[in-house]
N, C-alpha and C. Protein backbone atom coordinates (compact mmCIF):
# COMPACT_ATOMS: atom_id res chain seq x y z
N UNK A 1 -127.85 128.69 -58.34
CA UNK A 1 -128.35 129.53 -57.28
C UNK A 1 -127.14 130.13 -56.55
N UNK A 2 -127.32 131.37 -56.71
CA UNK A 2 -126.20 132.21 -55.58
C UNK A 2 -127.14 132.97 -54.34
N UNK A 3 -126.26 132.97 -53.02
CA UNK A 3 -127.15 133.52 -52.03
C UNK A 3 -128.74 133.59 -52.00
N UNK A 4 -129.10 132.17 -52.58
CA UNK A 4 -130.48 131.97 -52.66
C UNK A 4 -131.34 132.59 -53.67
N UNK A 5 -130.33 132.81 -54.40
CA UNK A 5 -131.27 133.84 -56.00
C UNK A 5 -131.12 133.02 -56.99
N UNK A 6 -131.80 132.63 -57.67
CA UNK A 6 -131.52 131.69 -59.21
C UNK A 6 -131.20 132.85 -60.16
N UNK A 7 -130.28 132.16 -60.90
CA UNK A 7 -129.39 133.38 -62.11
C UNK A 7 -130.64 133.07 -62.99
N UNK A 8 -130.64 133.99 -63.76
CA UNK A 8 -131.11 133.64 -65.25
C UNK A 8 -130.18 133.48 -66.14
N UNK A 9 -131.28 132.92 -67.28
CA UNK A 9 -130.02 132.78 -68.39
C UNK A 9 -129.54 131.91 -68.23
N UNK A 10 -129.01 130.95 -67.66
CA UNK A 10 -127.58 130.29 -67.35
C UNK A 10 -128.51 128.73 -67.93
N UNK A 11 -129.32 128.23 -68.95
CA UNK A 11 -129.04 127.47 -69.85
C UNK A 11 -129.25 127.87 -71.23
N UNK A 12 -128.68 126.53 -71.79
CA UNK A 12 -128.10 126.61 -73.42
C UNK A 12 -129.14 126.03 -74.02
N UNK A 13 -129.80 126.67 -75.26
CA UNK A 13 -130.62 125.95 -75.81
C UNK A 13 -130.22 125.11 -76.83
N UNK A 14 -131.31 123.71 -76.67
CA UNK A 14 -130.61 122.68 -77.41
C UNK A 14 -130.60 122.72 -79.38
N UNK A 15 -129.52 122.07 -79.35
CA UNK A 15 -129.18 122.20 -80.79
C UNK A 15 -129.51 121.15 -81.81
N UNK A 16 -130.40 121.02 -82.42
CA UNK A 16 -131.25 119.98 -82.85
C UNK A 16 -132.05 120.57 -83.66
N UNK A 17 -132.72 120.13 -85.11
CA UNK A 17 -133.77 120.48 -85.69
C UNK A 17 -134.66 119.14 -85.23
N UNK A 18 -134.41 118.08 -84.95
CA UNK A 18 -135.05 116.81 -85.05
C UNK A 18 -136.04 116.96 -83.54
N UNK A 19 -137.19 116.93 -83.62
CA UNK A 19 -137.95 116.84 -82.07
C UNK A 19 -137.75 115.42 -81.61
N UNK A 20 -138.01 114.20 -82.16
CA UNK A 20 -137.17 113.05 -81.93
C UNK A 20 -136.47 113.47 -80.64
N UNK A 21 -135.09 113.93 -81.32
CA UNK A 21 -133.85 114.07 -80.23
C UNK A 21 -134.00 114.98 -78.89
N UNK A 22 -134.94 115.71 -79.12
CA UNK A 22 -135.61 117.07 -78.10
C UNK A 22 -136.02 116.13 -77.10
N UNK A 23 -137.08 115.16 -77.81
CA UNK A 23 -137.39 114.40 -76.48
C UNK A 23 -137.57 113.25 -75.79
N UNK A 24 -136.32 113.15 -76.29
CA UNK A 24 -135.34 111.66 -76.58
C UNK A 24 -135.14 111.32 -74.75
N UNK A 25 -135.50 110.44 -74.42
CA UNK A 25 -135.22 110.08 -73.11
C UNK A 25 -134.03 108.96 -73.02
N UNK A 26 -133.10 108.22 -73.64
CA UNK A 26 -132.26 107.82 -73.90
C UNK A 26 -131.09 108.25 -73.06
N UNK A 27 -130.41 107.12 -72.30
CA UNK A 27 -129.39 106.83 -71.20
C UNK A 27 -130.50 107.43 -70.25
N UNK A 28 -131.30 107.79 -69.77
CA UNK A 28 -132.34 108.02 -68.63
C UNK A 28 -132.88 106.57 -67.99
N UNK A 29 -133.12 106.80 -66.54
CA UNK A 29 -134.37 105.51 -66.36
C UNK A 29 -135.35 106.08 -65.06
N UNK A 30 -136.25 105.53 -65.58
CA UNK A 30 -137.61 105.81 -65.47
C UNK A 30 -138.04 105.02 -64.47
N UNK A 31 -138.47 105.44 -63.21
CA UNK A 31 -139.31 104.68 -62.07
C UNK A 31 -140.32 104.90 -61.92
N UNK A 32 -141.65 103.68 -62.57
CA UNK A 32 -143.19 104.04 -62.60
C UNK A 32 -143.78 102.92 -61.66
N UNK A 33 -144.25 103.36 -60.48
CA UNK A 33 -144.93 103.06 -59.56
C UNK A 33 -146.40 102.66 -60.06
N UNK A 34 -147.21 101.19 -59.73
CA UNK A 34 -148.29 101.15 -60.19
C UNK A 34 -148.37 100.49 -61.93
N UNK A 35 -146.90 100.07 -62.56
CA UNK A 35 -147.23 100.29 -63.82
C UNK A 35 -147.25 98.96 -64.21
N UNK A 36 -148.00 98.14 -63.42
CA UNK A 36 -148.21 96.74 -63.91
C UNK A 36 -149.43 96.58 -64.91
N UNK A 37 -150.54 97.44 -65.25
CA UNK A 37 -151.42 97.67 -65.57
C UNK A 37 -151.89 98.76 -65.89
N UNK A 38 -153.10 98.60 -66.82
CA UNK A 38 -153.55 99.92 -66.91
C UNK A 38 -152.75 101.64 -67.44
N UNK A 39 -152.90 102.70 -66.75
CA UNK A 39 -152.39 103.82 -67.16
C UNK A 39 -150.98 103.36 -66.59
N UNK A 40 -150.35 103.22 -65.73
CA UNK A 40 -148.94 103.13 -65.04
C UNK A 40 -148.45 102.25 -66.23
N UNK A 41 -149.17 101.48 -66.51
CA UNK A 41 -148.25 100.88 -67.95
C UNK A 41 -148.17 101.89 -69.29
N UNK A 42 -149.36 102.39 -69.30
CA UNK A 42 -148.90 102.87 -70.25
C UNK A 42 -147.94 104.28 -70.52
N UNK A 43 -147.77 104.28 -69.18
CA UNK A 43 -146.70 105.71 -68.99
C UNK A 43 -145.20 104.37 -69.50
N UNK A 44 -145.40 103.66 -68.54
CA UNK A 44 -143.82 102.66 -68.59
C UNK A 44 -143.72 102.64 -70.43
N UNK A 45 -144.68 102.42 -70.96
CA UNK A 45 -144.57 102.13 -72.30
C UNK A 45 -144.26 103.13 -72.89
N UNK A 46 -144.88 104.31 -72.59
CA UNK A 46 -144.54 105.60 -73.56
C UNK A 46 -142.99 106.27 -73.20
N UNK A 47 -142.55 105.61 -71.84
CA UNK A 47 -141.40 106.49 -71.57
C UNK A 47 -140.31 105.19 -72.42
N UNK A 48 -140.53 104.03 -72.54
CA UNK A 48 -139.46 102.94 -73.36
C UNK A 48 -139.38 103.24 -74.57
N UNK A 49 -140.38 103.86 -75.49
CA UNK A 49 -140.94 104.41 -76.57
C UNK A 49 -139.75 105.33 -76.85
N UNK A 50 -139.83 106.39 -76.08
CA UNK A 50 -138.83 107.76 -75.90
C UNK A 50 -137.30 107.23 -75.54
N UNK A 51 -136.99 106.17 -75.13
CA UNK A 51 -135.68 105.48 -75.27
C UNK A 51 -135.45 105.07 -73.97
N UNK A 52 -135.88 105.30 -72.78
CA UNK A 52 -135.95 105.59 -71.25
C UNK A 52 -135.57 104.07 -71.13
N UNK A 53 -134.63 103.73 -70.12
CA UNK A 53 -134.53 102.19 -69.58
C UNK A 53 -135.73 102.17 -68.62
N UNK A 54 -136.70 101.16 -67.74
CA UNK A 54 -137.56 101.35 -67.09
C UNK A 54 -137.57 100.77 -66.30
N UNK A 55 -138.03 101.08 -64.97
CA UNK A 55 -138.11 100.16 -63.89
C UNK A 55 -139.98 100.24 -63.37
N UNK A 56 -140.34 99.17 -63.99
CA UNK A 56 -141.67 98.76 -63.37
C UNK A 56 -141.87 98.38 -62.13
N UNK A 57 -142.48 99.31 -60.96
CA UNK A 57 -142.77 98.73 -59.58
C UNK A 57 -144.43 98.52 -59.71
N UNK A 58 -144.19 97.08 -59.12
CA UNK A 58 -146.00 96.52 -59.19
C UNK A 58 -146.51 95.78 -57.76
N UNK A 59 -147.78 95.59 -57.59
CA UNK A 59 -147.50 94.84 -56.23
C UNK A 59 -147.95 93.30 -56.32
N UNK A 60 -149.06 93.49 -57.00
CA UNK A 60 -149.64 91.53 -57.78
C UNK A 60 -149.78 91.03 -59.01
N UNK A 61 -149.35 91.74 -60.05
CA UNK A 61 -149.87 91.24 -60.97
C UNK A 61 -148.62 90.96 -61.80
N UNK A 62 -148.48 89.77 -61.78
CA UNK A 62 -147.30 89.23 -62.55
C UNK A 62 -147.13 88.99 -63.71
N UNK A 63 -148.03 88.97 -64.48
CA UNK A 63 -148.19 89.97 -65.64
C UNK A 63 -146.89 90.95 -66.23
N UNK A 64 -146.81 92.02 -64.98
CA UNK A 64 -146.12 92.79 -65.75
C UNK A 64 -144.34 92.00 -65.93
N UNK A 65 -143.96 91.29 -65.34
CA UNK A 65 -143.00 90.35 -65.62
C UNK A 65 -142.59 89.91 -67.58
N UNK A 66 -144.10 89.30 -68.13
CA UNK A 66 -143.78 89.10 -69.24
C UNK A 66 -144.07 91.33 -70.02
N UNK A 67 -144.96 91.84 -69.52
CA UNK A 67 -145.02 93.12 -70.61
C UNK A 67 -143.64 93.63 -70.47
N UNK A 68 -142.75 93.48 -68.95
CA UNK A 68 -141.73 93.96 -69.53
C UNK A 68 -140.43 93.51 -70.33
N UNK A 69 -140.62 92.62 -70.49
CA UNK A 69 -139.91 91.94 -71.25
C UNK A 69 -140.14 91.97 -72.80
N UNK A 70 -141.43 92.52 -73.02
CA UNK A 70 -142.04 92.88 -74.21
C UNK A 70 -141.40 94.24 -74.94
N UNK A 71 -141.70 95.14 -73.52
CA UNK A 71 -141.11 96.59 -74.03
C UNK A 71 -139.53 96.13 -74.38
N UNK A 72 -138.92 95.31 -73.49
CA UNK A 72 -136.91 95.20 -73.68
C UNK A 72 -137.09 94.95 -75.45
N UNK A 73 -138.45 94.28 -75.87
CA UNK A 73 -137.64 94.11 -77.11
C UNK A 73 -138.34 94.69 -78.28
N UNK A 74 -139.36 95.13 -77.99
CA UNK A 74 -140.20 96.17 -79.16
C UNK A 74 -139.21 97.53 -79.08
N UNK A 75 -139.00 97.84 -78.00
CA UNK A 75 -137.99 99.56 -77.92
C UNK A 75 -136.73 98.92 -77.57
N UNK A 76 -136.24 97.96 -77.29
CA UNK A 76 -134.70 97.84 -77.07
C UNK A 76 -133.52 98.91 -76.00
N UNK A 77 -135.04 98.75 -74.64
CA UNK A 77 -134.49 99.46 -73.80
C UNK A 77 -134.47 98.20 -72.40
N UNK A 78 -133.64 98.62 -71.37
CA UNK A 78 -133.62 97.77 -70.40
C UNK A 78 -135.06 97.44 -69.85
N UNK A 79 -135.84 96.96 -69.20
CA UNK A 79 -137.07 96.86 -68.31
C UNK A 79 -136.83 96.11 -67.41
N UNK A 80 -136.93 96.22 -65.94
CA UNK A 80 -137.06 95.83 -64.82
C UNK A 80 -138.47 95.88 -64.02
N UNK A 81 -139.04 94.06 -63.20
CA UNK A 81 -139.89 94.45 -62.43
C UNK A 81 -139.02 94.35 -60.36
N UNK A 82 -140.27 95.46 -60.41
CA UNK A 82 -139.78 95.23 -58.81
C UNK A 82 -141.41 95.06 -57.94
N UNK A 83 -141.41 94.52 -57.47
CA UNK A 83 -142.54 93.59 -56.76
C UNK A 83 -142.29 94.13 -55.19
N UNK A 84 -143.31 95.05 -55.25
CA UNK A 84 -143.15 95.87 -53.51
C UNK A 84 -144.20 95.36 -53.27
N UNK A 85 -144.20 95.43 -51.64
CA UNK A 85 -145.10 94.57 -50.39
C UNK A 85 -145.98 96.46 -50.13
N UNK A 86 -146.99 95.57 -49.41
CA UNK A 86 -147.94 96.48 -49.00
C UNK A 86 -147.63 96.02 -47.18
N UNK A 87 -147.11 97.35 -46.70
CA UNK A 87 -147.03 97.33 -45.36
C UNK A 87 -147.58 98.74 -44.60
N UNK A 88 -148.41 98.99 -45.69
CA UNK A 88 -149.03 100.47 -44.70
C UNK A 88 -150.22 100.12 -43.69
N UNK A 89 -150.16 100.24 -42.55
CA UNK A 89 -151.37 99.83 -41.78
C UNK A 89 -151.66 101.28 -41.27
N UNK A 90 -153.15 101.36 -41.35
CA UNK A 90 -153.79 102.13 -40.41
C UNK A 90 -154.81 102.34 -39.57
């Protein structure tokens, strides 16, 4: 962006015949909110799939503790859980 105008043009298209590599999420990581279960898992799963390291945020179900440990070794990507508190009052 110059003086608030986006250039055109100004990326390179990628060089690859392989779609694989197109949409290769590899050295990326992935923060899925909700993905102890259900659809939020299965995003966490499809993005470990694509090569993505992942960070699972869940709030009870400890569960996702062992699935991610599942994905570290079916895709051989990092997986992390993070266990957030519910402090919204209204």
């Amino acid at each position: 962006m110059h003086n608030g105008l986006f250039n055109e043009y100004n990326t390179v298209a990628p060089k690859s015949d392989s779609i694989h590599e197109l949409f290769s999420l590899k050295h990326k990581t992935a923060i899925i909110s909700g993905a102890g279960a259900g659809i939020g898992f299965a995003v966490a799963q499809s993005f470990a799939e694509a090569g993505a390291n992942v960070a699972i945020w869940y709030h009870s179900n400890k569960e996702a503790l062992e699935k991610a440990k599942n994905l570290e070794k079916q895709f051989g990507v990092k997986c992390k859980c993070i266990e957030t508190q519910h402090s919204a009052t209204f």
